[in-house]
C-alpha atoms as a PDB file:
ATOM      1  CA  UNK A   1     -33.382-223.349  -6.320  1.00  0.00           C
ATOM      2  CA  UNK A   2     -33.218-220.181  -8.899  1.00  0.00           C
ATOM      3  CA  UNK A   3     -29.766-218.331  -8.542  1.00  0.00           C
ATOM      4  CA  UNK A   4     -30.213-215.332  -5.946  1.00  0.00           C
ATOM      5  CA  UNK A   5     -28.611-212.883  -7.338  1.00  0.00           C
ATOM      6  CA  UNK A   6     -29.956-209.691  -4.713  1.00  0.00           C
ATOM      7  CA  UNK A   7     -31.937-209.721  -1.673  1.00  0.00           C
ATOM      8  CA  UNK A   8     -34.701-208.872  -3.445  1.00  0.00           C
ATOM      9  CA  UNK A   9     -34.493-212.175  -5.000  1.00  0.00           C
ATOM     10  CA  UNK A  10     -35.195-213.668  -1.819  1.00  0.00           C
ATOM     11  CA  UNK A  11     -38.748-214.997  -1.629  1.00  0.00           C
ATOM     12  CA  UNK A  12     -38.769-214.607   2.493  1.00  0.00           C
ATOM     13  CA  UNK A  13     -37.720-211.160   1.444  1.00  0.00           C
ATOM     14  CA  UNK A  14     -40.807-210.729  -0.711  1.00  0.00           C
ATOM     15  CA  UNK A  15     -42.959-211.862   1.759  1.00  0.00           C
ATOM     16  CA  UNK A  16     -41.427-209.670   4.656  1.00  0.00           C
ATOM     17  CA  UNK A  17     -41.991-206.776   1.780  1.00  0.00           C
ATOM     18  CA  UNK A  18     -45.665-207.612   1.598  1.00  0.00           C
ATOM     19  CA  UNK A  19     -45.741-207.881   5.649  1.00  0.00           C
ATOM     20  CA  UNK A  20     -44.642-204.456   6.365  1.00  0.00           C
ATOM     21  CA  UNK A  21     -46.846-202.836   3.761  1.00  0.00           C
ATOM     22  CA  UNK A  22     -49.412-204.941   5.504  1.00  0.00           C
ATOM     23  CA  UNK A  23     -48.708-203.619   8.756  1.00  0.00           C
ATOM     24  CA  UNK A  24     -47.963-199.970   8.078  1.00  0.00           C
ATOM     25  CA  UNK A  25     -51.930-199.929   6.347  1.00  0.00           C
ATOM     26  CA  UNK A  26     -53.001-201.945   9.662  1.00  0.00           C
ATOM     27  CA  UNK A  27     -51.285-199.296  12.174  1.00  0.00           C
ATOM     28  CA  UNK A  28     -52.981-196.225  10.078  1.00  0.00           C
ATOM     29  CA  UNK A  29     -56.029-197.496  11.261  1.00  0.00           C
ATOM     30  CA  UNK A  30     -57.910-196.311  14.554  1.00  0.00           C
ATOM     31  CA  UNK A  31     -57.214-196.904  17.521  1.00  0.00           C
ATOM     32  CA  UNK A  32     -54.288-198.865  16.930  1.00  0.00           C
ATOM     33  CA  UNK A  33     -52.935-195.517  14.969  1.00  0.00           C
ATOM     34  CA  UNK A  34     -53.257-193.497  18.666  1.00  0.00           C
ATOM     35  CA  UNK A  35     -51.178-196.171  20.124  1.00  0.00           C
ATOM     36  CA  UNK A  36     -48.043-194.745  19.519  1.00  0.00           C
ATOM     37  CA  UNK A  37     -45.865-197.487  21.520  1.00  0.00           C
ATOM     38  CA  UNK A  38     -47.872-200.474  19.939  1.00  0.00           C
ATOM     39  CA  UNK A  39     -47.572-199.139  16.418  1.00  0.00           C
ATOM     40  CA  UNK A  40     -44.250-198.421  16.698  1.00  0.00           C
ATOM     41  CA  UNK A  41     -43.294-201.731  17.667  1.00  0.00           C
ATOM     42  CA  UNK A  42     -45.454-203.647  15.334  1.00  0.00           C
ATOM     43  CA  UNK A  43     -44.415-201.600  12.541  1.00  0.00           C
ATOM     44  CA  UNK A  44     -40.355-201.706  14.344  1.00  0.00           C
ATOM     45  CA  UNK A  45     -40.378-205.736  14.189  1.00  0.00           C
ATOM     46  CA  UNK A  46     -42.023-206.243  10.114  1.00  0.00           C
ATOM     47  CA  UNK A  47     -39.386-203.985   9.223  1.00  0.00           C
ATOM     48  CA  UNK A  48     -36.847-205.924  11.241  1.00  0.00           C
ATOM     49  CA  UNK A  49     -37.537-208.855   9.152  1.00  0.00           C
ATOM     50  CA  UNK A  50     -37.328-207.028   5.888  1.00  0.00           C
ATOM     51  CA  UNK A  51     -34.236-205.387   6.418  1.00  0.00           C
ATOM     52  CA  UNK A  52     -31.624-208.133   8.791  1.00  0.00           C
ATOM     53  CA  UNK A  53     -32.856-210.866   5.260  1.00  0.00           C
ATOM     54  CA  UNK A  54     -31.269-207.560   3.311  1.00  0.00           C
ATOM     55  CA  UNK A  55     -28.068-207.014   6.083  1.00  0.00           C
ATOM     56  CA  UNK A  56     -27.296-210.585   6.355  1.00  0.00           C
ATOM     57  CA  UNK A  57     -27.625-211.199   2.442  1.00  0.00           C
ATOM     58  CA  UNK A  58     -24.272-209.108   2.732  1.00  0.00           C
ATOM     59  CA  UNK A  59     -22.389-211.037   5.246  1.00  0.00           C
ATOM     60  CA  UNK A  60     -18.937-212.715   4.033  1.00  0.00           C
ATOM     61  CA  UNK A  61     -20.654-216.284   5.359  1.00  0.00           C
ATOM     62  CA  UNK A  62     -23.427-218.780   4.902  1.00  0.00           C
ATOM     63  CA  UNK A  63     -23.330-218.985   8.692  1.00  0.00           C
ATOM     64  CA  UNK A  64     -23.842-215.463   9.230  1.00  0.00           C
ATOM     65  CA  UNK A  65     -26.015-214.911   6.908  1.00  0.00           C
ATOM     66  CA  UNK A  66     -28.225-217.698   8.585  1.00  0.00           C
ATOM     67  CA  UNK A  67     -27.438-216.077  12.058  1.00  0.00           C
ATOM     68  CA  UNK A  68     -29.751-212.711  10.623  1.00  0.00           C
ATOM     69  CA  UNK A  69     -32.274-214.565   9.206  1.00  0.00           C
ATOM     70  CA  UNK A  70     -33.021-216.341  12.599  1.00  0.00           C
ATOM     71  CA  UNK A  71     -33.286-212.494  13.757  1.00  0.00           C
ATOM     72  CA  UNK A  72     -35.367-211.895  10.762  1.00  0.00           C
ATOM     73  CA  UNK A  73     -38.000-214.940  11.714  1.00  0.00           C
ATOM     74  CA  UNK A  74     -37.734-213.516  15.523  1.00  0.00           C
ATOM     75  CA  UNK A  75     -39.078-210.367  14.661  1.00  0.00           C
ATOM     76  CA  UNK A  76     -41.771-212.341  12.494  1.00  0.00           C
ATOM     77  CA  UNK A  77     -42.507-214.496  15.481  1.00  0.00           C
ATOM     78  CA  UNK A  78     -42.509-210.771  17.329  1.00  0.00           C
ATOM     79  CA  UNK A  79     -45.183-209.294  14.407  1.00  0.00           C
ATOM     80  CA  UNK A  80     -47.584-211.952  15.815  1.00  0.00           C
ATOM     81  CA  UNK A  81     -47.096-211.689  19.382  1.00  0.00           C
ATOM     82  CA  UNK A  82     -47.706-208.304  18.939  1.00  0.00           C
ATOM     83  CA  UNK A  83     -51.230-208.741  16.541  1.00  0.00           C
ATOM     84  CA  UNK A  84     -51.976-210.535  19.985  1.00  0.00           C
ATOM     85  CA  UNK A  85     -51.994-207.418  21.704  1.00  0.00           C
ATOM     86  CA  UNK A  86     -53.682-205.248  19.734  1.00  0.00           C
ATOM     87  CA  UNK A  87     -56.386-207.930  19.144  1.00  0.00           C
ATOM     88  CA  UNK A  88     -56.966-208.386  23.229  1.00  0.00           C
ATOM     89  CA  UNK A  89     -57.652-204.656  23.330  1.00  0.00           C
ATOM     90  CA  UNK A  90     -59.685-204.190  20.402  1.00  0.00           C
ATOM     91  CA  UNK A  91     -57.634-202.328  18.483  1.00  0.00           C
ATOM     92  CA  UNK A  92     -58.541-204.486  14.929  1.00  0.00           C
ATOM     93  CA  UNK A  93     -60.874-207.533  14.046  1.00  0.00           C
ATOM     94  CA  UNK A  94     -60.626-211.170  14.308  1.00  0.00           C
ATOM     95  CA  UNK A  95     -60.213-211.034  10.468  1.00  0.00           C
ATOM     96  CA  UNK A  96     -57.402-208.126  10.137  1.00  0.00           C
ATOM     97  CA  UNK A  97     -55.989-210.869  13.219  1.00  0.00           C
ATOM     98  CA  UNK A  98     -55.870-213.330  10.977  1.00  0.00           C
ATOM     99  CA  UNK A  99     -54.628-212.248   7.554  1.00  0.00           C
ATOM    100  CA  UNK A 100     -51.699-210.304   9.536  1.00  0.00           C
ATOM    101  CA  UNK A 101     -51.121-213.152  11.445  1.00  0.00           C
ATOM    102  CA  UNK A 102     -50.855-215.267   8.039  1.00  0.00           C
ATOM    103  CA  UNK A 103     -48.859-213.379   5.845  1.00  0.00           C
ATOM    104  CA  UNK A 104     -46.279-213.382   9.070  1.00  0.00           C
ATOM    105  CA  UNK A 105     -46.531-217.325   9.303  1.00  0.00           C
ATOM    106  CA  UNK A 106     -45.581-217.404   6.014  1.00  0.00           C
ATOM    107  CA  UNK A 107     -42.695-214.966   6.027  1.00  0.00           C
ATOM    108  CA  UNK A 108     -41.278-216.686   8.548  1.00  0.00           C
ATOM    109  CA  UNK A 109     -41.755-219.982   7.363  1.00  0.00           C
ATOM    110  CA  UNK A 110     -39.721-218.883   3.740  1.00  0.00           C
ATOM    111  CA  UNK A 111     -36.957-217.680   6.572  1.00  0.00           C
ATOM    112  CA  UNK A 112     -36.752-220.303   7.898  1.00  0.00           C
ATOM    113  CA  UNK A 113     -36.452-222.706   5.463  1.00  0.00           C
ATOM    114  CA  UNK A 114     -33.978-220.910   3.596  1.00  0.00           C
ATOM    115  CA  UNK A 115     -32.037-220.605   6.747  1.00  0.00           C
ATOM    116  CA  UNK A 116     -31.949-224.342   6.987  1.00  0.00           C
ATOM    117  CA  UNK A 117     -30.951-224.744   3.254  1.00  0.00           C
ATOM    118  CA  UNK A 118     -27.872-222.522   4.224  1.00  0.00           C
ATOM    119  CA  UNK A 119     -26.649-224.507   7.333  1.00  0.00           C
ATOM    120  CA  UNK A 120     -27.406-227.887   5.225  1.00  0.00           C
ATOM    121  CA  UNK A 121     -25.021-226.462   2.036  1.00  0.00           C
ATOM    122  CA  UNK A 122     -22.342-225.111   4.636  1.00  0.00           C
ATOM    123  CA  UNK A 123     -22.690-228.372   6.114  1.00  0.00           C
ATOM    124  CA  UNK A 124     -22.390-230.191   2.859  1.00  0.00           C
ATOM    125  CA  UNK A 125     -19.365-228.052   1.842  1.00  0.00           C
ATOM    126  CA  UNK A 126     -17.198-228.459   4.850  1.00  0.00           C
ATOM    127  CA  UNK A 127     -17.780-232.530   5.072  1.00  0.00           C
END
């Protein structure tokens, strides 16, 4: 694994980067842009993953830090829930569905595998 030096060189990071610009095009777009709760949500929980991979880069413990990336892959988990919604009521296609839906499956994915490769090297180090 490269040396991580920033956030930024976080590849879940990238991803969640990618994600929000994603979503804040998606939520432009009408209807969904009328929807002022929706929107704000969808557009609340990308950013949420973006910025607690940031926050907990900061913390003074592997364990911590792998505490806000399990919020960070919540609010990805939340990103699709939410493409759910505004799917059922016809707010965006089956194909803006789907390559949201993606590009949050894989954010969370790089989340939560780096989470795990903290826990496993705090584990490692205190055995």
């Amino acid at each position: 694994m490269p040396l991580i030096e920033r956030f930024e060189d976080i590849d879940g990071w990238k991803e969640a980067r990618t994600l929000v610009t994603m979503v804040y095009a998606l939520c432009a777009q009408e209807p969904l842009a009328k929807d002022f709760g929706l929107k704000d949500q969808l557009r609340r929980a990308a950013v949420s993953v973006m910025t607690n991979i940031a926050e907990g880069f900061d913390c003074d413990s592997d364990i911590e830090f792998a505490r806000f990336l399990g919020i960070a892959r919540r609010s990805a988990v939340e990103v699709q829930s939410l493409l759910y919604a505004a799917l059922d009521v016809h707010y965006i296609t089956q194909a803006e569905f789907d390559q949201h839906y993606e590009q949050a499956r894989k954010t969370k994915a790089l989340v939560g595998g780096f989470k795990r490769a903290l826990i496993k090297k705090h584990a490692s180090r205190n055995s």
